[in-house]
C-alpha atoms as a PDB file:
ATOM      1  CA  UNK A   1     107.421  41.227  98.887  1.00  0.00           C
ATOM      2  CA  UNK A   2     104.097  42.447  99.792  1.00  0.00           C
ATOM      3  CA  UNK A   3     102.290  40.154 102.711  1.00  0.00           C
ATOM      4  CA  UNK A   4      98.772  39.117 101.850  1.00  0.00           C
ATOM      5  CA  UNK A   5      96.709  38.144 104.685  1.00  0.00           C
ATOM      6  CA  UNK A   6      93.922  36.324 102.745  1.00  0.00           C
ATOM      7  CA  UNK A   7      91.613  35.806 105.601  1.00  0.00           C
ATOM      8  CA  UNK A   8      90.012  38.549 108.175  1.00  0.00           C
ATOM      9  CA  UNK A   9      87.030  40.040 108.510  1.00  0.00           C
ATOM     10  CA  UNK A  10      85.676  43.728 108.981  1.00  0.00           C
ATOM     11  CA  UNK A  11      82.282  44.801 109.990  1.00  0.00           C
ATOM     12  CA  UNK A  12      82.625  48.797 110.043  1.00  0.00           C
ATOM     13  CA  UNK A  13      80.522  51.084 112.385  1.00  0.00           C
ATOM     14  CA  UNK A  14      79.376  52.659 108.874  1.00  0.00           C
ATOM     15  CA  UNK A  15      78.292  48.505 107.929  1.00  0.00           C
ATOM     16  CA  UNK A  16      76.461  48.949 111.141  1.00  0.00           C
ATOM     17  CA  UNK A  17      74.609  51.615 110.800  1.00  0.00           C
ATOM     18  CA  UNK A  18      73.351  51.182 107.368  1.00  0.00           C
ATOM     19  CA  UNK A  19      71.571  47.787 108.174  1.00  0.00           C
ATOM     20  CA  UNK A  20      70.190  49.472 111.347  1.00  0.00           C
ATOM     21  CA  UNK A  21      69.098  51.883 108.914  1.00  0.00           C
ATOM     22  CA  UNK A  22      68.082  50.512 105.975  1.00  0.00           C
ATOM     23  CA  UNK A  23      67.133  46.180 107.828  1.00  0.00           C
ATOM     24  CA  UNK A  24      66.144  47.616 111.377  1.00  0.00           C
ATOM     25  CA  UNK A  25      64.621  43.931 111.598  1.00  0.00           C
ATOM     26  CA  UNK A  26      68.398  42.532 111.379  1.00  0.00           C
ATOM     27  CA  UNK A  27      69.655  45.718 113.548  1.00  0.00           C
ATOM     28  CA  UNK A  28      72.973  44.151 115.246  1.00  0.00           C
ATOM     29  CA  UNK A  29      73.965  45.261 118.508  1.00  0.00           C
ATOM     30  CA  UNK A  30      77.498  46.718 119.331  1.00  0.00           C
ATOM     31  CA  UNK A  31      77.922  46.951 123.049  1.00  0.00           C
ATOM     32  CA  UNK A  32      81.401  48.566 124.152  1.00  0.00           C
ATOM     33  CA  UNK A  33      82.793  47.107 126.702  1.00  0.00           C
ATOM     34  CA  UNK A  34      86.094  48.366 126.931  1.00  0.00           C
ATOM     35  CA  UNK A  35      88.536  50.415 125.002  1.00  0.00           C
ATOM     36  CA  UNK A  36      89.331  47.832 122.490  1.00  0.00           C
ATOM     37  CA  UNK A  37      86.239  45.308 122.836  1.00  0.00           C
ATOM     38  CA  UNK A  38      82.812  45.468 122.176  1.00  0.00           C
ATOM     39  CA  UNK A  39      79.531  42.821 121.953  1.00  0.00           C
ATOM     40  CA  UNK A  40      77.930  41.968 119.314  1.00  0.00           C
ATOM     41  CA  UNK A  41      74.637  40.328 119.241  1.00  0.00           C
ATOM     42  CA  UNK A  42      72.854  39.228 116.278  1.00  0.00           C
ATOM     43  CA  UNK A  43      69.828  37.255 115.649  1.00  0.00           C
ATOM     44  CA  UNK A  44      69.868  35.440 118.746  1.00  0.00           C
ATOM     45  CA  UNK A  45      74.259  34.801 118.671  1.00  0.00           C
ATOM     46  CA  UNK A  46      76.730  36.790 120.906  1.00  0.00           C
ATOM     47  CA  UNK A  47      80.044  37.719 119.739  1.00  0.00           C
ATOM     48  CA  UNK A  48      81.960  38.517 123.106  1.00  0.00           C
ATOM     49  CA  UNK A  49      85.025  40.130 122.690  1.00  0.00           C
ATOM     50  CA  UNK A  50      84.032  41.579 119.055  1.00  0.00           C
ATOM     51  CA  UNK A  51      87.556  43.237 118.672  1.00  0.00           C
ATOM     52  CA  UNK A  52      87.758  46.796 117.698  1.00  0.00           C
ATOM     53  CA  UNK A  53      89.973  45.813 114.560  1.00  0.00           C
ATOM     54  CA  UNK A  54      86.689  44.873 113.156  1.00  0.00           C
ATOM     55  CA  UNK A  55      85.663  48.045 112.940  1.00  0.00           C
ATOM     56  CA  UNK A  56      88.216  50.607 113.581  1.00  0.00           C
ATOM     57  CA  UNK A  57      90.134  50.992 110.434  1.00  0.00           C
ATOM     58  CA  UNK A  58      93.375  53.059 112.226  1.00  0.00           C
ATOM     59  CA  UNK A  59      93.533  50.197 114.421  1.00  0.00           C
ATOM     60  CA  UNK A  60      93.325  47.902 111.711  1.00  0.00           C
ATOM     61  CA  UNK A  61      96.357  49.354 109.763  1.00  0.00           C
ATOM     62  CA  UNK A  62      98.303  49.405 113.003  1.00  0.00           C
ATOM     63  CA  UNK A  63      97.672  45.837 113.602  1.00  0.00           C
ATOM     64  CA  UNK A  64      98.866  45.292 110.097  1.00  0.00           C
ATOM     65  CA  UNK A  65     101.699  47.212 110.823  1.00  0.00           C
ATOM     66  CA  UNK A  66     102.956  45.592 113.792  1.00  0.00           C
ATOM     67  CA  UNK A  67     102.348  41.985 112.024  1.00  0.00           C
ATOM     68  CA  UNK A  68     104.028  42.390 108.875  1.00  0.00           C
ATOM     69  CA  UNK A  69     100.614  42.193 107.244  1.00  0.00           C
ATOM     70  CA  UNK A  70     100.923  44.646 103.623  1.00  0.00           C
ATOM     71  CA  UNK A  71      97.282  43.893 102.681  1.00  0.00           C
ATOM     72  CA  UNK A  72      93.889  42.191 103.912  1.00  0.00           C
ATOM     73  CA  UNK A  73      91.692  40.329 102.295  1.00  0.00           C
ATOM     74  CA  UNK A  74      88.109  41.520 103.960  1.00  0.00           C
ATOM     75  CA  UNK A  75      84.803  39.370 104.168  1.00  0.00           C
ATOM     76  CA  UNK A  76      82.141  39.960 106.112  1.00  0.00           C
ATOM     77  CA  UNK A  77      82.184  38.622 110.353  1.00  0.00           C
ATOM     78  CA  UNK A  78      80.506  35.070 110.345  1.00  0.00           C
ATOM     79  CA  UNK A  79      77.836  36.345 112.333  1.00  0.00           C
ATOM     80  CA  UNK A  80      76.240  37.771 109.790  1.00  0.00           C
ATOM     81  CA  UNK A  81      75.766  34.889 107.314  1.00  0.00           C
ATOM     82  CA  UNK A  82      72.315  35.075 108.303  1.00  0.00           C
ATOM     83  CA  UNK A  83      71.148  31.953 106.840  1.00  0.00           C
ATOM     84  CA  UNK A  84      68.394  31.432 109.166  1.00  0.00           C
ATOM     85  CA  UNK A  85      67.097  34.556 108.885  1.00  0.00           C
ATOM     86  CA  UNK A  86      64.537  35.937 106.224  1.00  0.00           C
ATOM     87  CA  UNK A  87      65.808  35.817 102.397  1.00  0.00           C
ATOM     88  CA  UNK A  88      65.390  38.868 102.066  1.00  0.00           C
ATOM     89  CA  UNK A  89      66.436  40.444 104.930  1.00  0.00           C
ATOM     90  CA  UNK A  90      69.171  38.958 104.641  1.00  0.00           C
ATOM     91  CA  UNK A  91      70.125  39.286 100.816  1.00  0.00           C
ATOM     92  CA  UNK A  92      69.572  43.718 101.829  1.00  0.00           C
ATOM     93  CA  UNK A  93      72.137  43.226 104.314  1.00  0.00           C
ATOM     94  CA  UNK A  94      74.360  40.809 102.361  1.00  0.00           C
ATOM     95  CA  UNK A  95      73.959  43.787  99.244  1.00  0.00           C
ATOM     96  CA  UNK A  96      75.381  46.336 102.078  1.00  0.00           C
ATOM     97  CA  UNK A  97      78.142  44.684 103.141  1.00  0.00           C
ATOM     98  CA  UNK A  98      79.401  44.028  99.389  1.00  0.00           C
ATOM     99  CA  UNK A  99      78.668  47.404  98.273  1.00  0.00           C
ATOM    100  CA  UNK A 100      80.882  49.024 101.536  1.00  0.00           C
ATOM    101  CA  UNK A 101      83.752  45.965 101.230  1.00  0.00           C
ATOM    102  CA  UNK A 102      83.515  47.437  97.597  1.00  0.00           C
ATOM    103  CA  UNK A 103      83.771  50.764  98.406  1.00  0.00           C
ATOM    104  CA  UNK A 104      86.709  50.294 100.948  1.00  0.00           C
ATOM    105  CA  UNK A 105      88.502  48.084  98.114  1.00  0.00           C
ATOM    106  CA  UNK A 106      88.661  51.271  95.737  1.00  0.00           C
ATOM    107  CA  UNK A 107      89.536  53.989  98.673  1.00  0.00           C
ATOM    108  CA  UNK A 108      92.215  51.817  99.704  1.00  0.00           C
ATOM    109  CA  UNK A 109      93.347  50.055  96.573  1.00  0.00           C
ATOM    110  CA  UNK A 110      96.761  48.975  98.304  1.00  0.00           C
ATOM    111  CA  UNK A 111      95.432  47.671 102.009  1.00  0.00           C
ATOM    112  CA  UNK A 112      92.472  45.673 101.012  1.00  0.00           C
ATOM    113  CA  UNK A 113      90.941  43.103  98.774  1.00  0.00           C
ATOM    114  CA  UNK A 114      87.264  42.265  98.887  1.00  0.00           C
ATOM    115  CA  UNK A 115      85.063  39.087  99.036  1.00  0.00           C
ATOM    116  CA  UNK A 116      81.451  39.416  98.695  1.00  0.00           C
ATOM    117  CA  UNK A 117      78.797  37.623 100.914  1.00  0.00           C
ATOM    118  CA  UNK A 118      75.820  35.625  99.490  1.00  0.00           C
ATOM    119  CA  UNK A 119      72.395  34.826 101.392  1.00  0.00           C
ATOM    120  CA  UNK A 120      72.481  31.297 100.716  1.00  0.00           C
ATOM    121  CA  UNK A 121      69.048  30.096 101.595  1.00  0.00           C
ATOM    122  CA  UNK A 122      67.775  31.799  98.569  1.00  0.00           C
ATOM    123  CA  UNK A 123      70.224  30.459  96.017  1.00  0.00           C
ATOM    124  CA  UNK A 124      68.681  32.435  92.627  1.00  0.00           C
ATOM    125  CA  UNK A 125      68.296  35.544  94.581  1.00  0.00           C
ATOM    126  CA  UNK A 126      71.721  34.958  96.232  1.00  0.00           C
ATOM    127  CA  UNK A 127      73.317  34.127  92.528  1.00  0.00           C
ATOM    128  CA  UNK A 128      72.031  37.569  90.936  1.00  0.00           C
ATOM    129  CA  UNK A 129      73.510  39.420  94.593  1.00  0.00           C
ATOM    130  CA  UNK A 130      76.584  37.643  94.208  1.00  0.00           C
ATOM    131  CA  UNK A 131      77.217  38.454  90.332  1.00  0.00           C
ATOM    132  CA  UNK A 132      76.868  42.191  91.383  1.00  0.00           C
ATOM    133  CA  UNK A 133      79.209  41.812  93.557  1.00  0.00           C
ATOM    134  CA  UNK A 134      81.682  40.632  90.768  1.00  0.00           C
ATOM    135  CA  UNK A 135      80.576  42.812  88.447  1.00  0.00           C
ATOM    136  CA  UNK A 136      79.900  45.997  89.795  1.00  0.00           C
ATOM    137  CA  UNK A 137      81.584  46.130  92.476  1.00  0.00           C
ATOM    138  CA  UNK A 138      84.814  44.856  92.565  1.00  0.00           C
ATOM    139  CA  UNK A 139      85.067  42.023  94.705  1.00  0.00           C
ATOM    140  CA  UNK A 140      87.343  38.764  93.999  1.00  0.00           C
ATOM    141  CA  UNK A 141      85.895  35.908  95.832  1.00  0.00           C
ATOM    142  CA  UNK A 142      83.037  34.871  98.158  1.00  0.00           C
ATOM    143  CA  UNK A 143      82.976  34.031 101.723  1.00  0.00           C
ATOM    144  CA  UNK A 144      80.198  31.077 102.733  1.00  0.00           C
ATOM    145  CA  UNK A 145      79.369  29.308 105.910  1.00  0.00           C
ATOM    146  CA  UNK A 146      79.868  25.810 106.205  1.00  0.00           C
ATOM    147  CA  UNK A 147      76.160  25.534 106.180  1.00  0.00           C
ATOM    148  CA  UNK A 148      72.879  26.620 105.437  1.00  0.00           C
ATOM    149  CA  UNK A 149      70.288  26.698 107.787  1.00  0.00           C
ATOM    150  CA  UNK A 150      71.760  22.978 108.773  1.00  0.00           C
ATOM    151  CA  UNK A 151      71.655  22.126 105.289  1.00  0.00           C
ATOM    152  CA  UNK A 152      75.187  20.920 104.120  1.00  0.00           C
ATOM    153  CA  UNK A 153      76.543  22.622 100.989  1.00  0.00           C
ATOM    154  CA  UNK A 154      76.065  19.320  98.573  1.00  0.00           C
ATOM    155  CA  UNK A 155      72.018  20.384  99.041  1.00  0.00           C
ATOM    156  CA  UNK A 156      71.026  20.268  94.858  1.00  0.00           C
ATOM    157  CA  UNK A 157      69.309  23.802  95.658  1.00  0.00           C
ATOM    158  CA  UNK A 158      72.307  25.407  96.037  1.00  0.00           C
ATOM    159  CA  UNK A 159      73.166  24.858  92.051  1.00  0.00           C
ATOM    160  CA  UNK A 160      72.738  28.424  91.048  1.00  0.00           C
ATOM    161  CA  UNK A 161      75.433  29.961  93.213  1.00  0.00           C
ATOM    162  CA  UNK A 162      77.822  27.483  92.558  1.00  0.00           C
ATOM    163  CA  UNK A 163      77.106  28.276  88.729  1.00  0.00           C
ATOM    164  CA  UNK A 164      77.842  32.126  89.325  1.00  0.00           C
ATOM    165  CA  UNK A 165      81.370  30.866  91.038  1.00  0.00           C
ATOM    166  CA  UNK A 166      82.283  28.490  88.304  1.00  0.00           C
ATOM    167  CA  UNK A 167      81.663  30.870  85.874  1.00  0.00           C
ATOM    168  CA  UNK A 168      83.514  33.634  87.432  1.00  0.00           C
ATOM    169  CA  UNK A 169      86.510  31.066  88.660  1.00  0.00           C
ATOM    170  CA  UNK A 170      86.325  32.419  92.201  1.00  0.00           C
ATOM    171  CA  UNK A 171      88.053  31.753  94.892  1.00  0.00           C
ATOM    172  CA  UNK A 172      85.570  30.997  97.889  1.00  0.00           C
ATOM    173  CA  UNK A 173      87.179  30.935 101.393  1.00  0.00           C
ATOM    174  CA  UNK A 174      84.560  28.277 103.821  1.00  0.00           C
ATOM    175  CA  UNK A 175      84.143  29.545 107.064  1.00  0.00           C
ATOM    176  CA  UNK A 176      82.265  27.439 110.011  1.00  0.00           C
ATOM    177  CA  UNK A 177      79.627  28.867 112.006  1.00  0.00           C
ATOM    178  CA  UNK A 178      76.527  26.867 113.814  1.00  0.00           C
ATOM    179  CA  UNK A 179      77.885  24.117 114.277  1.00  0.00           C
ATOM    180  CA  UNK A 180      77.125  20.844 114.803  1.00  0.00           C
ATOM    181  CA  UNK A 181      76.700  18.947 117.726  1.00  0.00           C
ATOM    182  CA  UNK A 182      76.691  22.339 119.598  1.00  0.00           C
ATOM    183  CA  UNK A 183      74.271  21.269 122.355  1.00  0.00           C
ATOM    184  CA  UNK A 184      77.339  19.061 123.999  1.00  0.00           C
ATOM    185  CA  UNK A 185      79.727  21.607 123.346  1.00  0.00           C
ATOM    186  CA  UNK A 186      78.944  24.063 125.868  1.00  0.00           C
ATOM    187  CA  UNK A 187      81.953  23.971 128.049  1.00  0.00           C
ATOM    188  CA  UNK A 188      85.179  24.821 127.755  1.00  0.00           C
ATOM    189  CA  UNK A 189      85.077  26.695 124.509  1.00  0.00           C
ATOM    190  CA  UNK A 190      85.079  23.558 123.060  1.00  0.00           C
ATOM    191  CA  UNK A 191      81.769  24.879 119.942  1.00  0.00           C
ATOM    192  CA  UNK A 192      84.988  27.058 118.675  1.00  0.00           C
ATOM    193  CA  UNK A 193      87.671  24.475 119.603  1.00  0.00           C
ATOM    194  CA  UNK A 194      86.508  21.550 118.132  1.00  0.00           C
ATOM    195  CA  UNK A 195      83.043  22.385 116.669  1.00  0.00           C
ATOM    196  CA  UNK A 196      84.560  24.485 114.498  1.00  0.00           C
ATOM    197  CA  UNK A 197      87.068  22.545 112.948  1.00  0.00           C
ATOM    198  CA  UNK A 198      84.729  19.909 112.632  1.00  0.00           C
ATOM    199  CA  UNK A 199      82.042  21.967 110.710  1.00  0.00           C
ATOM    200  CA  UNK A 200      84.600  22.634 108.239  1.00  0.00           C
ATOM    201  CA  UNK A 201      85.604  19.009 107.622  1.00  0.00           C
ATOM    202  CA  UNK A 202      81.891  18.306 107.129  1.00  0.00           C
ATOM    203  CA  UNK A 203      81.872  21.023 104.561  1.00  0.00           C
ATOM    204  CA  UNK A 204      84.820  19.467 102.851  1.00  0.00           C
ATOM    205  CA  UNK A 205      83.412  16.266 102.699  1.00  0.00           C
ATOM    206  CA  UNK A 206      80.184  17.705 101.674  1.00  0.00           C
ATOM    207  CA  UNK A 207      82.142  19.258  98.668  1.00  0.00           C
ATOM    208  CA  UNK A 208      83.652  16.311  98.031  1.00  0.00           C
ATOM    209  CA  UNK A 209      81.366  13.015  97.987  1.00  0.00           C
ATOM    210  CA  UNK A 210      78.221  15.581  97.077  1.00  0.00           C
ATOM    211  CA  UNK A 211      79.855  15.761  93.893  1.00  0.00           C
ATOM    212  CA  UNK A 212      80.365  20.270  94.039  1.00  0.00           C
ATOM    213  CA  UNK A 213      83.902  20.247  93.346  1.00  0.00           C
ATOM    214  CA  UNK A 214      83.683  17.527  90.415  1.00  0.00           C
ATOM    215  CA  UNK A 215      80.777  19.243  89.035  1.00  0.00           C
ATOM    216  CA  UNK A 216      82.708  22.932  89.390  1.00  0.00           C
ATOM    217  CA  UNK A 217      86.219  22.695  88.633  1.00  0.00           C
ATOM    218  CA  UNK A 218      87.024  26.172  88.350  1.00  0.00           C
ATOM    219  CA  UNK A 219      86.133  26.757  91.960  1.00  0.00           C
ATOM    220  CA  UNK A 220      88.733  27.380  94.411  1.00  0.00           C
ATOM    221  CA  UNK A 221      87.610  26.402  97.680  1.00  0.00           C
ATOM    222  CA  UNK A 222      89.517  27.128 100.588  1.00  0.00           C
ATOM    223  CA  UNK A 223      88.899  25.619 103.788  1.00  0.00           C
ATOM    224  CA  UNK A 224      89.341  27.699 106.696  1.00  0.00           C
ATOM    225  CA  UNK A 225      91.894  26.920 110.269  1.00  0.00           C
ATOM    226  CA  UNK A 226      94.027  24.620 108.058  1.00  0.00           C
ATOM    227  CA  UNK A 227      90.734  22.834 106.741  1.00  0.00           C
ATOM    228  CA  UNK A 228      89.561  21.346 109.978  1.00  0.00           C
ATOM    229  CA  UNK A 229      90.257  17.593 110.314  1.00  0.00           C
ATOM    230  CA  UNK A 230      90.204  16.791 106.742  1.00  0.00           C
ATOM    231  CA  UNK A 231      93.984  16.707 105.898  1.00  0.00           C
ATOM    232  CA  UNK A 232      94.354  14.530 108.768  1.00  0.00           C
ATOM    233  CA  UNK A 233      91.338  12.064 107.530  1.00  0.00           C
ATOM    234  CA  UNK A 234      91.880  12.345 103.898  1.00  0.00           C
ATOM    235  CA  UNK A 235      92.842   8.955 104.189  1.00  0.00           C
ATOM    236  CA  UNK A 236      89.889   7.796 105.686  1.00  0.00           C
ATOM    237  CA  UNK A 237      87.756   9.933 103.296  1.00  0.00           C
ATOM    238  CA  UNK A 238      89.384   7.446 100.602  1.00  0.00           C
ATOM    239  CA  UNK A 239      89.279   4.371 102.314  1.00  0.00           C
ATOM    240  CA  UNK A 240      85.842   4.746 102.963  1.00  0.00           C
ATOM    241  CA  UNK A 241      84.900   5.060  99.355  1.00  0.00           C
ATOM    242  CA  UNK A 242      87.141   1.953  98.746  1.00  0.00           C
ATOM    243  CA  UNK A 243      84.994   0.019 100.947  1.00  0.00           C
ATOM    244  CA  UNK A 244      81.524   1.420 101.156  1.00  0.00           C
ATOM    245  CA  UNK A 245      78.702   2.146  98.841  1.00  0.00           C
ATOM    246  CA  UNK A 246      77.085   5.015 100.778  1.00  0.00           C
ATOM    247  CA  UNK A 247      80.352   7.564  99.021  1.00  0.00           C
ATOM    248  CA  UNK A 248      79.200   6.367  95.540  1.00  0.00           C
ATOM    249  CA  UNK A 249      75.611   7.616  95.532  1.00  0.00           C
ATOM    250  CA  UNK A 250      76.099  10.843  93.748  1.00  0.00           C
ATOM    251  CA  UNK A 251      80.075  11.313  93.301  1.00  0.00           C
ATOM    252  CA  UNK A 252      81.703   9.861  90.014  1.00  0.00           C
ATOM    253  CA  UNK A 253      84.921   9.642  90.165  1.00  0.00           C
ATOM    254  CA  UNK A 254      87.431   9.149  93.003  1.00  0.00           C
ATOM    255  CA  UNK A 255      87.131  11.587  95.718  1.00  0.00           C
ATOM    256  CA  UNK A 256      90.816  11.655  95.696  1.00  0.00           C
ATOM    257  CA  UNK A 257      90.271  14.213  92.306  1.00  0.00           C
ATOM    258  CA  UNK A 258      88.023  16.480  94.478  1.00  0.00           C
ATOM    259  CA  UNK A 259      90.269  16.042  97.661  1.00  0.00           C
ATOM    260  CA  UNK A 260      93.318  17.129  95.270  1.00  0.00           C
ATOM    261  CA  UNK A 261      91.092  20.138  94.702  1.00  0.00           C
ATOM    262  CA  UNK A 262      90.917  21.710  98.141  1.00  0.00           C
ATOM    263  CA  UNK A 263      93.023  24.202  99.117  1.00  0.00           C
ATOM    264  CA  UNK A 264      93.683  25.450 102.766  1.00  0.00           C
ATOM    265  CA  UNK A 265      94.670  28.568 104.894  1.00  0.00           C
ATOM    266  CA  UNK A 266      97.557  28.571 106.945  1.00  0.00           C
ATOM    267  CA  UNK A 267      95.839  28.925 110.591  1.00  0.00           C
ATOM    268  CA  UNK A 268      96.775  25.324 112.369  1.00  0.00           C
ATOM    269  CA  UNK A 269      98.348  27.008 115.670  1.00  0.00           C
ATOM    270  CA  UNK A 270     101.186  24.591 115.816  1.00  0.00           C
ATOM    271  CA  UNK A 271     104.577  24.582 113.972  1.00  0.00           C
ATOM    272  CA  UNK A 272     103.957  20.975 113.422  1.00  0.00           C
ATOM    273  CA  UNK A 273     100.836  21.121 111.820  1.00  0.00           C
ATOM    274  CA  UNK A 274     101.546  23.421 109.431  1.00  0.00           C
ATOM    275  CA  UNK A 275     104.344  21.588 108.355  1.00  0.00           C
ATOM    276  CA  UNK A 276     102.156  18.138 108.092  1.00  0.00           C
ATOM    277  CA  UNK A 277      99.834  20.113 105.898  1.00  0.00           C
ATOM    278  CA  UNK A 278     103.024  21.649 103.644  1.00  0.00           C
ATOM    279  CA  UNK A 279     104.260  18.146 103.287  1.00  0.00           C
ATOM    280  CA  UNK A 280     100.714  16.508 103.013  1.00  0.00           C
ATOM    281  CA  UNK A 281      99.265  18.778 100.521  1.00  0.00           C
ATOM    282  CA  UNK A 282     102.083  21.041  99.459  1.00  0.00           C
ATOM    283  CA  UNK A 283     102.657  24.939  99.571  1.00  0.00           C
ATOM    284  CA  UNK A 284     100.511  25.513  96.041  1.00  0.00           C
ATOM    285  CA  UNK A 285      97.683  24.695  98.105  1.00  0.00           C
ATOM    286  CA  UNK A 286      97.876  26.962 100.794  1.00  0.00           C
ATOM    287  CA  UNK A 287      97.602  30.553 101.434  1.00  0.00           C
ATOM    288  CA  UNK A 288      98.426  32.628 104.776  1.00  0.00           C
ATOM    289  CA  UNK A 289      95.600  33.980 106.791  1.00  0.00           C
ATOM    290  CA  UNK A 290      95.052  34.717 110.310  1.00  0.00           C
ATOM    291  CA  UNK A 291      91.374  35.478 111.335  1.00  0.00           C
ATOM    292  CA  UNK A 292      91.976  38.653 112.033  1.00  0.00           C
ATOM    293  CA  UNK A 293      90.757  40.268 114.512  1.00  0.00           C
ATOM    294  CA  UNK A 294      89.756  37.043 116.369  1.00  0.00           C
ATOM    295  CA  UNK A 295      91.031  36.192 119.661  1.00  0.00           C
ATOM    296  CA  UNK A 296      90.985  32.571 117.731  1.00  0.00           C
ATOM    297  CA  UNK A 297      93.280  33.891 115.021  1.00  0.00           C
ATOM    298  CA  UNK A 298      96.850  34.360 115.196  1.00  0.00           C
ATOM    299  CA  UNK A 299      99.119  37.671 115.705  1.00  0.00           C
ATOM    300  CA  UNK A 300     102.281  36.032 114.500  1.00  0.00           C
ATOM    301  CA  UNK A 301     101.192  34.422 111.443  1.00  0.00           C
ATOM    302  CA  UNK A 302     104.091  35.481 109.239  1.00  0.00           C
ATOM    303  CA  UNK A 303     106.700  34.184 111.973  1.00  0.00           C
ATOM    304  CA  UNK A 304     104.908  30.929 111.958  1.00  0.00           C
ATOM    305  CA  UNK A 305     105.543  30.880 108.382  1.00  0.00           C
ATOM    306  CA  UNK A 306     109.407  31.248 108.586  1.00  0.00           C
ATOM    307  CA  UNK A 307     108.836  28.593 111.505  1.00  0.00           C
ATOM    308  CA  UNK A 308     106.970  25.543 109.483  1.00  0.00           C
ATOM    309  CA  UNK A 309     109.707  26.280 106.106  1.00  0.00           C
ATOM    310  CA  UNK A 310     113.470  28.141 106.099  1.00  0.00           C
ATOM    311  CA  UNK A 311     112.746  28.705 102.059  1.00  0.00           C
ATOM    312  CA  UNK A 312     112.319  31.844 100.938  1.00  0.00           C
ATOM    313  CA  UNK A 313     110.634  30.913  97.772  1.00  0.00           C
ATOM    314  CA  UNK A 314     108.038  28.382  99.968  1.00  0.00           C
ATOM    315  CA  UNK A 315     107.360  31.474 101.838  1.00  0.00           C
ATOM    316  CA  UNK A 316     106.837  33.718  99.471  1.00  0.00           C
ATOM    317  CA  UNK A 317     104.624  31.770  97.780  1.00  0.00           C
ATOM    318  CA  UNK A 318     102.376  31.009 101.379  1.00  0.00           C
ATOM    319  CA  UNK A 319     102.548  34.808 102.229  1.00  0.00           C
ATOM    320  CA  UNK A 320     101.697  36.499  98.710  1.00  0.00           C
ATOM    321  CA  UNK A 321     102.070  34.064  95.486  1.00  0.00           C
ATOM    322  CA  UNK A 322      98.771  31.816  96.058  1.00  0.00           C
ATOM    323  CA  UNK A 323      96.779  35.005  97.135  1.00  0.00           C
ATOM    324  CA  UNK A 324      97.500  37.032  93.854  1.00  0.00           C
ATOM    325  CA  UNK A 325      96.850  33.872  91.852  1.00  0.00           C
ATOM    326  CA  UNK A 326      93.987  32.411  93.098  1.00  0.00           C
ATOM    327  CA  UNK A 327      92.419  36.477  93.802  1.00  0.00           C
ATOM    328  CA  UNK A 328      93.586  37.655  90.315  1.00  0.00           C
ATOM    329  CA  UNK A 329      95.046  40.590  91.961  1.00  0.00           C
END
């Protein structure tokens, strides 16, 4: 069986270079700070450790090596969603990153798997970026942030790369970054620990009660650490709409169609949890990822696999089945 590892990220030294290049006014900066860390500082956000896997493709296959990992699937770092920077800044460096996650796709046809990025802020601009990224070259899905420039992804404006998805069928992994609340989250970690998490569940319900997932059918959203807190508050999501008018205003049927809808990567850190979200939502709904190269991810994502479920045919379907479905690979 070959082990898909449907989410990581890569942001090569060759990524690098080109936007210093080519966007010197969204030039990142790669500090090294040790042998296999760096910093990386981007429009006004620090990345501190930026692991070398990132960029360092030998170390990269090594890791994959030593995890039991066959192949990646490889999006672009969070940090450089760029949504609050200029449109079209941002949509030159978006176009680099897809057109070198492209090119590493086809020189290693049996390590990696591509998803493009799309500047979001500029949704018509972002739509024609992200169908040549399809098209041309190569890519299978679409990595977003779980918002734009604070604006959540049920915003109307974002209609035209939604339309590019549902008409391609892609599979679109969500991925927090600025999150909310972040200004009484300083200590303890606790804008990754719990920001993040709860960015994503705003996404989801975003998705959900904005009316996206009803609307686009054919979109596979997957919701990244496990989905955040919205397996655990599904429920609520439900009983809320049961109760309340505020759910109704733009969402036409139950949200329990859209809920049904979401799917979810493996990354919940806990034997437990993993196995609430097999049992809650079932194993055709989730696919194995790790965050790799994140300190935040997990090194022994296949073992937690065999942890959460002793069937082979549960596990094969986590750690490749769901990936080469939903990727069309």
């Amino acid at each position: 069986m070959t082990v898909i590892d449907a989410h990581t990220h890569i942001f090569t030294e060759t990524m690098i270079d080109a936007i210093a290049r080519e966007v010197p006014s969204l030039a990142p900066k790669l500090t090294r700070v040790d042998a296999d860390n760096s910093a990386l500082e981007l429009l006004g956000v620090k990345q501190n450790p930026f692991p070398r896997g990132a960029w360092d493709l030998e170390r990269r296959f090594a890791d994959m090596a030593k995890q039991g990992v066959d192949m990646h699937v490889i999006c672009n770092v969070p940090q450089t969603f760029l949504y609050e920077a200029e449109a079209g800044a941002a949509d030159a460096v978006t176009e680099i990153q897809n057109a070198a996650i492209g090119a590493l796709c086809r020189q290693y046809p049996d390590k990696f798997i591509g998803l493009a990025g799309v500047a979001m802020q500029d949704p018509v601009r972002g739509a024609a970026t992200l169908k040549r990224a399809i098209t041309q070259h190569g890519l299978r899905g679409v990595h977003i942030g779980s918002n734009v420039g604070g604006r959540n992804l049920d915003d109307p404006a974002l209609d035209p790369v939604w339309a590019v998805m549902q008409a391609h069928k892609l599979f679109v992994l969500v991925h927090p970054h600025r999150v909310v609340g972040a200004e009484r989250m300083h200590s303890y970690y606790l804008t990754n620990l719990i920001g993040n998490p709860l960015e994503t569940t705003i996404a989801a319900a975003s998705l959900v009660f904005g009316g996206v997932i009803e609307r686009h059918p054919d979109i596979r959203f997957v919701l990244s650490h496990g989905g955040g807190f919205t397996p655990y508050q599904a429920g609520r999501f439900i009983h809320g709409w049961e109760v309340r008018k505020e759910p109704h205003v733009t969402l036409k049927g139950h949200p329990s169609e859209s809920l049904n809808k979401l799917l979810y990567d493996s990354i919940t850190h806990a034997t437990g949890a993993l196995q609430f979200l097999l049992k809650d939502v079932g194993a055709d709904r989730i696919i194995f990822g790790t965050d790799y190269p994140f300190d935040m991810g997990t090194e022994t994502g296949v073992a937690e696999i065999a942890a959460a479920t002793p069937d082979p045919a549960t596990q094969a379907t986590l750690l490749a089945g769901n990936a080469r479905a939903w990727l069309g690979v």
